[in-house]
C-alpha atoms as a PDB file:
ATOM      1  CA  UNK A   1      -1.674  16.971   5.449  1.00  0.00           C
ATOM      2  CA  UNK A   2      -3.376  18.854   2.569  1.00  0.00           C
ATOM      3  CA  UNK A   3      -0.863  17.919   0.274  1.00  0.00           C
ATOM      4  CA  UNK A   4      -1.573  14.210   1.066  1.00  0.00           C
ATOM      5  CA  UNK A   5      -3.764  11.643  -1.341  1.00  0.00           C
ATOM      6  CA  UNK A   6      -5.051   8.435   0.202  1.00  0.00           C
ATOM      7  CA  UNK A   7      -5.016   5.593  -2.145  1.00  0.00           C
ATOM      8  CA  UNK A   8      -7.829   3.743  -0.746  1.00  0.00           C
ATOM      9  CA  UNK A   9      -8.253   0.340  -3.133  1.00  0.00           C
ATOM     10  CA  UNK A  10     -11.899  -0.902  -1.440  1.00  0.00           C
ATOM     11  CA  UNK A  11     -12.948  -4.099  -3.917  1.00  0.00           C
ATOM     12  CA  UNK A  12     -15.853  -5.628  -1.772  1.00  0.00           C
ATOM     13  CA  UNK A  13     -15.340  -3.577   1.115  1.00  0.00           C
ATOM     14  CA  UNK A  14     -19.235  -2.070   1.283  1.00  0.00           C
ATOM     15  CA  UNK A  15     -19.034  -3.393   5.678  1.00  0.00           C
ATOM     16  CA  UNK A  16     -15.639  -1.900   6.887  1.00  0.00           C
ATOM     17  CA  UNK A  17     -14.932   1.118   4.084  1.00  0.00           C
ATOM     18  CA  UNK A  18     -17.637   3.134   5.290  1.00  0.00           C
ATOM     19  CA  UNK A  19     -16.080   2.715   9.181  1.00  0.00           C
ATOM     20  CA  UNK A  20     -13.029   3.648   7.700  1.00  0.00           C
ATOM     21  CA  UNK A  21     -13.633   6.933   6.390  1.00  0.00           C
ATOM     22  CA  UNK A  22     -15.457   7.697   9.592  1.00  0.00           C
ATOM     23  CA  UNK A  23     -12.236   7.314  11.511  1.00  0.00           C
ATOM     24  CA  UNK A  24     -10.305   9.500   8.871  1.00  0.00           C
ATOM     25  CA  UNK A  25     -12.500  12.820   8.895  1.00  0.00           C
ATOM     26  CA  UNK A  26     -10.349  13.918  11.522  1.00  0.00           C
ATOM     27  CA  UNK A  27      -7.485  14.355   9.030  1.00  0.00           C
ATOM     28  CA  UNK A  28      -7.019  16.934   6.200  1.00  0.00           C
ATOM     29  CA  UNK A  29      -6.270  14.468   3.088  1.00  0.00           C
ATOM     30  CA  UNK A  30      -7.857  13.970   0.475  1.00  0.00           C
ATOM     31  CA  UNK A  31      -9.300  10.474  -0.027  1.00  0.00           C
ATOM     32  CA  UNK A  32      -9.254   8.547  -3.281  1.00  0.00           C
ATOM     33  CA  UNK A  33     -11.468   5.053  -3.729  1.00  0.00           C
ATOM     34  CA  UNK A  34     -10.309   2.840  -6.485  1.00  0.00           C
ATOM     35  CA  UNK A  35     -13.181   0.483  -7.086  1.00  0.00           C
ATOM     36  CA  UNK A  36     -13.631  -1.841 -10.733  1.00  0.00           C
ATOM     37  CA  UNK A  37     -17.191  -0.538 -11.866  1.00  0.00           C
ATOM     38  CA  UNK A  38     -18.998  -3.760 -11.143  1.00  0.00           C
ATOM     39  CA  UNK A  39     -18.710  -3.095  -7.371  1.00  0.00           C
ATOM     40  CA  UNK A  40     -22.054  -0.926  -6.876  1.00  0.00           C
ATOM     41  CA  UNK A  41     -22.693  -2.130  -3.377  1.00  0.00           C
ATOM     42  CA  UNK A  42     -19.233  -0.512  -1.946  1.00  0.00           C
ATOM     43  CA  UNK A  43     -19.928   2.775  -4.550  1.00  0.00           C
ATOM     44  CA  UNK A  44     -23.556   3.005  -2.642  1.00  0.00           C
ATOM     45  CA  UNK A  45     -22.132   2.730   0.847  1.00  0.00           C
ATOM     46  CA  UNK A  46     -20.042   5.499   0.605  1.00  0.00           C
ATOM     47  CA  UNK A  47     -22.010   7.900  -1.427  1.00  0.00           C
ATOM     48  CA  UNK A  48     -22.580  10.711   1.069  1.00  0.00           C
ATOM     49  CA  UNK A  49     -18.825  10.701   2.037  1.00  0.00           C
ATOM     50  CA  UNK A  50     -16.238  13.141   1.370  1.00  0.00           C
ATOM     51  CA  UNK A  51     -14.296  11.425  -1.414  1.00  0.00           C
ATOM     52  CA  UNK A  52     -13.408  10.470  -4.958  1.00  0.00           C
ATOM     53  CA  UNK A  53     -14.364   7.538  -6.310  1.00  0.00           C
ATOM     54  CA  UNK A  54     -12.039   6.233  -9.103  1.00  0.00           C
ATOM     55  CA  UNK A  55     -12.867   3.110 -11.712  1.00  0.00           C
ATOM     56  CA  UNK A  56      -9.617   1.414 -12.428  1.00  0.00           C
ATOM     57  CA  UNK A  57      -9.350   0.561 -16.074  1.00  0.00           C
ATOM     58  CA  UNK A  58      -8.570  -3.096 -15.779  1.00  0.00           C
ATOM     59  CA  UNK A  59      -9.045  -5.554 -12.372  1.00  0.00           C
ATOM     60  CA  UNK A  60      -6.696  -6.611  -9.736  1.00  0.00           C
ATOM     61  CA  UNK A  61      -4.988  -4.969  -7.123  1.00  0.00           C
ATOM     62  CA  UNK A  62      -1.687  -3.954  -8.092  1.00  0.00           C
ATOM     63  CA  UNK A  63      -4.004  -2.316 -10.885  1.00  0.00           C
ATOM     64  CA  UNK A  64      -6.332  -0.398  -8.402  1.00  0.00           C
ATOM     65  CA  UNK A  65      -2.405   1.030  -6.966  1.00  0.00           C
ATOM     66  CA  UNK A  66      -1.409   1.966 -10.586  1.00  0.00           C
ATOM     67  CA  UNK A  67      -4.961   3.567 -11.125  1.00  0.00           C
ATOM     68  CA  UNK A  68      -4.697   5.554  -7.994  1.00  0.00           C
ATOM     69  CA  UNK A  69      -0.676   7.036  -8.574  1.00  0.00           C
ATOM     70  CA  UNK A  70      -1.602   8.022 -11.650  1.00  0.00           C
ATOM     71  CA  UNK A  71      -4.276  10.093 -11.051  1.00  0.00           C
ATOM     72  CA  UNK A  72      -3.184  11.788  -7.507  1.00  0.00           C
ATOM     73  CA  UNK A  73      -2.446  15.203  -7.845  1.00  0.00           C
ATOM     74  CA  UNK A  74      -0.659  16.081  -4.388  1.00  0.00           C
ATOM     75  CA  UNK A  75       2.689  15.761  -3.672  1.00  0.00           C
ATOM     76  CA  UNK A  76       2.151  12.703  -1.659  1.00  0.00           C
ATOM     77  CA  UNK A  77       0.634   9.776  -1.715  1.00  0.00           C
ATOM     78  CA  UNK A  78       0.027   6.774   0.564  1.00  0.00           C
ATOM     79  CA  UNK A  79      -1.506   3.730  -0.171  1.00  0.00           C
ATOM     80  CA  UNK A  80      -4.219   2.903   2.666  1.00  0.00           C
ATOM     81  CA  UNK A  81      -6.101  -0.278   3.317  1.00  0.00           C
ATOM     82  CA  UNK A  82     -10.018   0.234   3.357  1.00  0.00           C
ATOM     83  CA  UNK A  83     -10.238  -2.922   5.686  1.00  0.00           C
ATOM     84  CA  UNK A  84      -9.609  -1.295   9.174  1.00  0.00           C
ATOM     85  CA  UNK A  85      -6.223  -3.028   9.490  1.00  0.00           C
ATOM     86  CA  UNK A  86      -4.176   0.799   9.173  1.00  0.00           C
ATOM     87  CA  UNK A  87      -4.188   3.062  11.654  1.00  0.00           C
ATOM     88  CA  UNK A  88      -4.401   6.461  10.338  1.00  0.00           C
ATOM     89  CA  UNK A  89      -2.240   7.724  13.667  1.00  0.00           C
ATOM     90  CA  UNK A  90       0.324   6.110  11.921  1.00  0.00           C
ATOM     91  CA  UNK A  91       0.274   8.918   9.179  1.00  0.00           C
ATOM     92  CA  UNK A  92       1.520  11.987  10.847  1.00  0.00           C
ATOM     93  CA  UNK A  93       5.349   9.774  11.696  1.00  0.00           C
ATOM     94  CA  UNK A  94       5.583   9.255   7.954  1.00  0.00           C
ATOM     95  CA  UNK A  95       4.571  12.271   6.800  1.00  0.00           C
ATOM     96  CA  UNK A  96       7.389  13.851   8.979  1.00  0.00           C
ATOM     97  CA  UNK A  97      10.217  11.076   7.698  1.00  0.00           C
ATOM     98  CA  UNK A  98       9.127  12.699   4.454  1.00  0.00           C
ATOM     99  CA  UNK A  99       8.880  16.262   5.274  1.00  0.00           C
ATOM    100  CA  UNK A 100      11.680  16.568   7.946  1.00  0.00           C
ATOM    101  CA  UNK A 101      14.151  13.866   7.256  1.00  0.00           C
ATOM    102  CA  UNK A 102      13.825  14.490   3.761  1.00  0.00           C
ATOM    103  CA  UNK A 103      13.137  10.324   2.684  1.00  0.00           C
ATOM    104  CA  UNK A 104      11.169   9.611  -0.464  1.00  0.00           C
ATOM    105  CA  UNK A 105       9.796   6.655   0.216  1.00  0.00           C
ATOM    106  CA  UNK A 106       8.179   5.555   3.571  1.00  0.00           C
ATOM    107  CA  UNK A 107       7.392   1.895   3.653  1.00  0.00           C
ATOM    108  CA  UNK A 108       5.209   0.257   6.924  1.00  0.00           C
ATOM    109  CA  UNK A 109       6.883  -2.675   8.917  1.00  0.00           C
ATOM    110  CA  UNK A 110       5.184  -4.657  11.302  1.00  0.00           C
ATOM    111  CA  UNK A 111       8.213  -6.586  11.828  1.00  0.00           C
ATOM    112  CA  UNK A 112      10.664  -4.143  14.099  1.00  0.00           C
ATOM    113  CA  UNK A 113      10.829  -3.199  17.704  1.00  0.00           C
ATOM    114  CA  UNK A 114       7.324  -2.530  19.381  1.00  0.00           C
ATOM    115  CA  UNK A 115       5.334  -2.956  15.920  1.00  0.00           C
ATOM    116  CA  UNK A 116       2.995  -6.104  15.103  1.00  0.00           C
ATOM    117  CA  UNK A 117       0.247  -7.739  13.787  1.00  0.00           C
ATOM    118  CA  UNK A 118      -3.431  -8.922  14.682  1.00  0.00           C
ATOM    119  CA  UNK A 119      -4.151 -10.093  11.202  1.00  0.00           C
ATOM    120  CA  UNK A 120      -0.644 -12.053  10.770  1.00  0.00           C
ATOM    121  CA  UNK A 121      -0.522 -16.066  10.077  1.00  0.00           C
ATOM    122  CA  UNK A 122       2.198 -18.118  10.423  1.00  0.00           C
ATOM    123  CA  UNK A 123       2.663 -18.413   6.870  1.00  0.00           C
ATOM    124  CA  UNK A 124       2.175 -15.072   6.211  1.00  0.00           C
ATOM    125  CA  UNK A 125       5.047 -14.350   8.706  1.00  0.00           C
ATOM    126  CA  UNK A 126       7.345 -16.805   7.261  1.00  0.00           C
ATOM    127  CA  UNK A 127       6.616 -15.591   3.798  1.00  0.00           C
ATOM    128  CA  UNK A 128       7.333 -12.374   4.091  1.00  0.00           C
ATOM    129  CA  UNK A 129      10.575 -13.119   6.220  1.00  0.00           C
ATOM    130  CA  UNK A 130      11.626 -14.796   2.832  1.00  0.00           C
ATOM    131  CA  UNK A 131      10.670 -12.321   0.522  1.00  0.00           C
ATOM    132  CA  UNK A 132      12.139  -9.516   2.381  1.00  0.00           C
ATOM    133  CA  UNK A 133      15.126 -11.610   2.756  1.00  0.00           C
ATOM    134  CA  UNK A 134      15.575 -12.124  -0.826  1.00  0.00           C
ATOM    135  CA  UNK A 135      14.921  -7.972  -1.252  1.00  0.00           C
ATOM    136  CA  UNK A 136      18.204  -7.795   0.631  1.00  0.00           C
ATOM    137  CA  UNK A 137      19.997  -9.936  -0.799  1.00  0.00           C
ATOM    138  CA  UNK A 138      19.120  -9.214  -4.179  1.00  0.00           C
ATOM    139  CA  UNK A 139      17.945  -5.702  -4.320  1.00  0.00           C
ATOM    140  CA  UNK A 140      20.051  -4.155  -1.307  1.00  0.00           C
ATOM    141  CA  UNK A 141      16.329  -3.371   0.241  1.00  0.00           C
ATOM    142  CA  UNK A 142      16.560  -2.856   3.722  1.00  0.00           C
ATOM    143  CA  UNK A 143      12.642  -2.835   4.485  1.00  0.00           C
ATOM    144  CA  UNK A 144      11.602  -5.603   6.994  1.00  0.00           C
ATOM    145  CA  UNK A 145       8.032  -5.964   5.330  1.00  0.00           C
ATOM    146  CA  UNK A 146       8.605  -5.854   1.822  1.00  0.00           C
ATOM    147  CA  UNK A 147       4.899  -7.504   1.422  1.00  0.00           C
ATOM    148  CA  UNK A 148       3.109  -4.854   3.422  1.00  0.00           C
ATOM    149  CA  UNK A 149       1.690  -1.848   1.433  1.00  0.00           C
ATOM    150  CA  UNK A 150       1.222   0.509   4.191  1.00  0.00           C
ATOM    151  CA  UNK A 151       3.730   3.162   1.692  1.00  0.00           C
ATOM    152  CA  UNK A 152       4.163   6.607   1.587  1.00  0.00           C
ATOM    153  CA  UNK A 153       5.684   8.571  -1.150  1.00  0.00           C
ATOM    154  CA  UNK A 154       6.274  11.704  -3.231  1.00  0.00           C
ATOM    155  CA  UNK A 155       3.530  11.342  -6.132  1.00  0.00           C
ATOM    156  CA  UNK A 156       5.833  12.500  -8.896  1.00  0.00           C
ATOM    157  CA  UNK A 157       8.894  10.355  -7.938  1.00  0.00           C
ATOM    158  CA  UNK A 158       6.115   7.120  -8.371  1.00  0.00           C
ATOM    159  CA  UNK A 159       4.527   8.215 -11.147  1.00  0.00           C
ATOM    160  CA  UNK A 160       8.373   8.108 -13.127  1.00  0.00           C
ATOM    161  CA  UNK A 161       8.834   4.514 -11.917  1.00  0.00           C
ATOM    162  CA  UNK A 162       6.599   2.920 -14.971  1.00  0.00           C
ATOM    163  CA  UNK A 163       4.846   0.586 -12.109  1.00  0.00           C
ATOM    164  CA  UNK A 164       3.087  -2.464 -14.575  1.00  0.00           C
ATOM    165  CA  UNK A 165       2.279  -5.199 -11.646  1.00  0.00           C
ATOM    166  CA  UNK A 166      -1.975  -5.591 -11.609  1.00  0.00           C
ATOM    167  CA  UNK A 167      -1.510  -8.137  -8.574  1.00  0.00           C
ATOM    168  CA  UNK A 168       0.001  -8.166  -5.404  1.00  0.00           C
ATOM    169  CA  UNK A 169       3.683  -8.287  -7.255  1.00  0.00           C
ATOM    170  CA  UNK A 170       3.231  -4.441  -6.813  1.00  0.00           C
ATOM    171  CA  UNK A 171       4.264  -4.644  -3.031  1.00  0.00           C
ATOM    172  CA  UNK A 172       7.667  -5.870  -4.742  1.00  0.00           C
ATOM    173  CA  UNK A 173       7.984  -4.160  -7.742  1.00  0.00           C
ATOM    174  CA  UNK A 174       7.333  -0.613  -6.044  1.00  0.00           C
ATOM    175  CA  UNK A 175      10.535  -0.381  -3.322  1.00  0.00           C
ATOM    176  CA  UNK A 176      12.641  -2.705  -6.114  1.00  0.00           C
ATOM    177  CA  UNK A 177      12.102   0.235  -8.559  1.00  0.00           C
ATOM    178  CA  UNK A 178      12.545   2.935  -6.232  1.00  0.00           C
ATOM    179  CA  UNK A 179      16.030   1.790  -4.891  1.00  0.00           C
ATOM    180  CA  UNK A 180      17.135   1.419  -8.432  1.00  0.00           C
ATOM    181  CA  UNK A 181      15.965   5.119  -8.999  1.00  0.00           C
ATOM    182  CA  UNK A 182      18.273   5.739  -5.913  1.00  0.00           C
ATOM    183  CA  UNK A 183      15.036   7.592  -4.575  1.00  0.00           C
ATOM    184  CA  UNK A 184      15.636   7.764  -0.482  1.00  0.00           C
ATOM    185  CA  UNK A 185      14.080   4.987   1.597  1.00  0.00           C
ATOM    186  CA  UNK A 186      13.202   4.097   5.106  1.00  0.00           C
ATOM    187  CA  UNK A 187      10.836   2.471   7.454  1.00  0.00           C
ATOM    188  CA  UNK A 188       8.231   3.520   9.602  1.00  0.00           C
ATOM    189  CA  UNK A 189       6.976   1.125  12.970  1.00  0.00           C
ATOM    190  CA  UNK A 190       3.314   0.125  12.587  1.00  0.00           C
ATOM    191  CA  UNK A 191       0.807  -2.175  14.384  1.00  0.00           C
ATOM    192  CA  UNK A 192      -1.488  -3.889  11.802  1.00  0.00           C
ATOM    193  CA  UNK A 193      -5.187  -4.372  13.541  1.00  0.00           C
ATOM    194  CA  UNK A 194      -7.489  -7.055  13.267  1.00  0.00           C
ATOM    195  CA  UNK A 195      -9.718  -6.096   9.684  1.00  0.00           C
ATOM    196  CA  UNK A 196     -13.326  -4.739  10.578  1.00  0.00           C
ATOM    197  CA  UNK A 197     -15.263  -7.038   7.849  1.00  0.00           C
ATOM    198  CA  UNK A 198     -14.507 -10.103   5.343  1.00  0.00           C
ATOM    199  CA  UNK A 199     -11.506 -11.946   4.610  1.00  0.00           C
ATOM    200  CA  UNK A 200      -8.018 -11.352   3.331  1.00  0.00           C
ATOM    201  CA  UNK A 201      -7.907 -11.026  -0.912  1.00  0.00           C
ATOM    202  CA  UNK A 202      -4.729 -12.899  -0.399  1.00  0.00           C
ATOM    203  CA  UNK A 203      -3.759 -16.252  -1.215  1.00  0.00           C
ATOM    204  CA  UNK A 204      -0.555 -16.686   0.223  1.00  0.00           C
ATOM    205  CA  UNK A 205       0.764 -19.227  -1.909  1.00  0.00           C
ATOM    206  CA  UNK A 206      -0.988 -18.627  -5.069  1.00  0.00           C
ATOM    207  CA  UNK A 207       0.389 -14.932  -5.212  1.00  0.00           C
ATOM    208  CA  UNK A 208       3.288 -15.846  -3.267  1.00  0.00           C
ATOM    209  CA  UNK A 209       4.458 -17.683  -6.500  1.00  0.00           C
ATOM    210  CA  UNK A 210       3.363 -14.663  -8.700  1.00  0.00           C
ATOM    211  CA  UNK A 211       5.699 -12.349  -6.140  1.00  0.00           C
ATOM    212  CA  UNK A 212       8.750 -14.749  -6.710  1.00  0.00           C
ATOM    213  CA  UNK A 213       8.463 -14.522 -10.074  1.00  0.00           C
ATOM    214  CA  UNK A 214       8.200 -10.692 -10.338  1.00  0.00           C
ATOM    215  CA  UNK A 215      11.080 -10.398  -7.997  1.00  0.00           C
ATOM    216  CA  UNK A 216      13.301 -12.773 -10.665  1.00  0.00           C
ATOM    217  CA  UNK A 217      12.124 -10.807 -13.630  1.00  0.00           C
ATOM    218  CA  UNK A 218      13.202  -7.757 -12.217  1.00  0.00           C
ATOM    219  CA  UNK A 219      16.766  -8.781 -10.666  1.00  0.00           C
ATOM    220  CA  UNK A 220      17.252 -10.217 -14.382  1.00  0.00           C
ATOM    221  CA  UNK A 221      16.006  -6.751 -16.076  1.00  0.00           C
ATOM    222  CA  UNK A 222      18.285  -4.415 -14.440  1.00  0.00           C
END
């Protein structure tokens, strides 16, 4: 997995990020935190740890993504939560659908045979039923969890896809742009755990609107 990046955005996550990196010293990747520069606390936490700490240039998450692509230099890339809700075992299957069955693009799904959730909410379920409904219908996606952004991919193939979303629209706009690119795309089962420390950055209707606005701007731009 040498030729792996982790894109590790960690805004506020000084309790669990430090718990996380623990668990990952068992794998060979290198391990890239995208932090804003105000966040000192999580910066200090993880200051004798074997990593690179990265200052995104503007704020928000789909910006801390962006930050990350652009400056990975392997030939992979996979974005991985700093909240203890990934399981890094999960890597090595994607790694191969990349490596072995030659996909460009490995997206998560909780939502398949033998995969789930301990973080899920009803209205998280539902919305992301929707949205990847609409990815289908729309787009031609066929990813179950189009919301989830457990994703694996080759570096140089996501740098040429011009990503712009600095919120969570960037769980939609990445597959959306990659199927247009006709890059190769598939799924991978995974079981979400419970996070280790605060709460979700989400607000599921708030940047559930943002998400189904993204998604019409884009069906309208092809």
């Amino acid at each position: 997995m040498s030729d792996l990046t982790l894109i590790i955005p960690a805004k506020y996550e000084k309790e669990s990020l430090p718990k996380v990196l623990d668990e990952l010293k068992k794998f060979d990747v290198k391990k890239n935190i995208i932090l804003e520069k105000s966040d000192k606390l999580t910066v200090e936490a993880i200051r004798n740890y074997d990593c690179k700490i990265i200052y995104q240039d503007s704020v928000g998450y789909g910006d801390a993504l962006k930050k990350g692509i652009q400056t990975a230099e392997t030939e992979l890339f996979c974005i991985f939560n700093a909240d203890g809700s990934f399981n890094p075992d999960e890597l090595n299957t994607m790694i191969n659908k990349i490596k072995k069955d030659k996909y460009d693009f490995v997206f998560a799904t909780r939502y398949e045979k033998n995969c789930g959730s301990d973080d899920d909410t009803i209205v998280t379920y539902i919305g992301n039923f929707i949205f990847s409904l609409l990815g289908k219908i729309f787009f031609k996606l066929e990813i179950t969890d189009i919301l989830y952004t457990f994703v694996m991919g080759r570096t140089s193939f996501a740098k040429k896809l011009e990503l712009k979303s600095k919120d969570f629209s960037f769980c939609v706009e990445l597959p959306i742009k990659a199927k247009r690119a006709n890059y190769k795309i598939c799924t991978s089962k995974s079981y979400e755990r419970s996070r280790i420390a605060g709460k979700k950055k989400v607000n599921a209707f708030k940047d559930g609107l943002k998400i189904l606005l993204s998604m019409i701007k884009l069906f309208f731009r092809y």
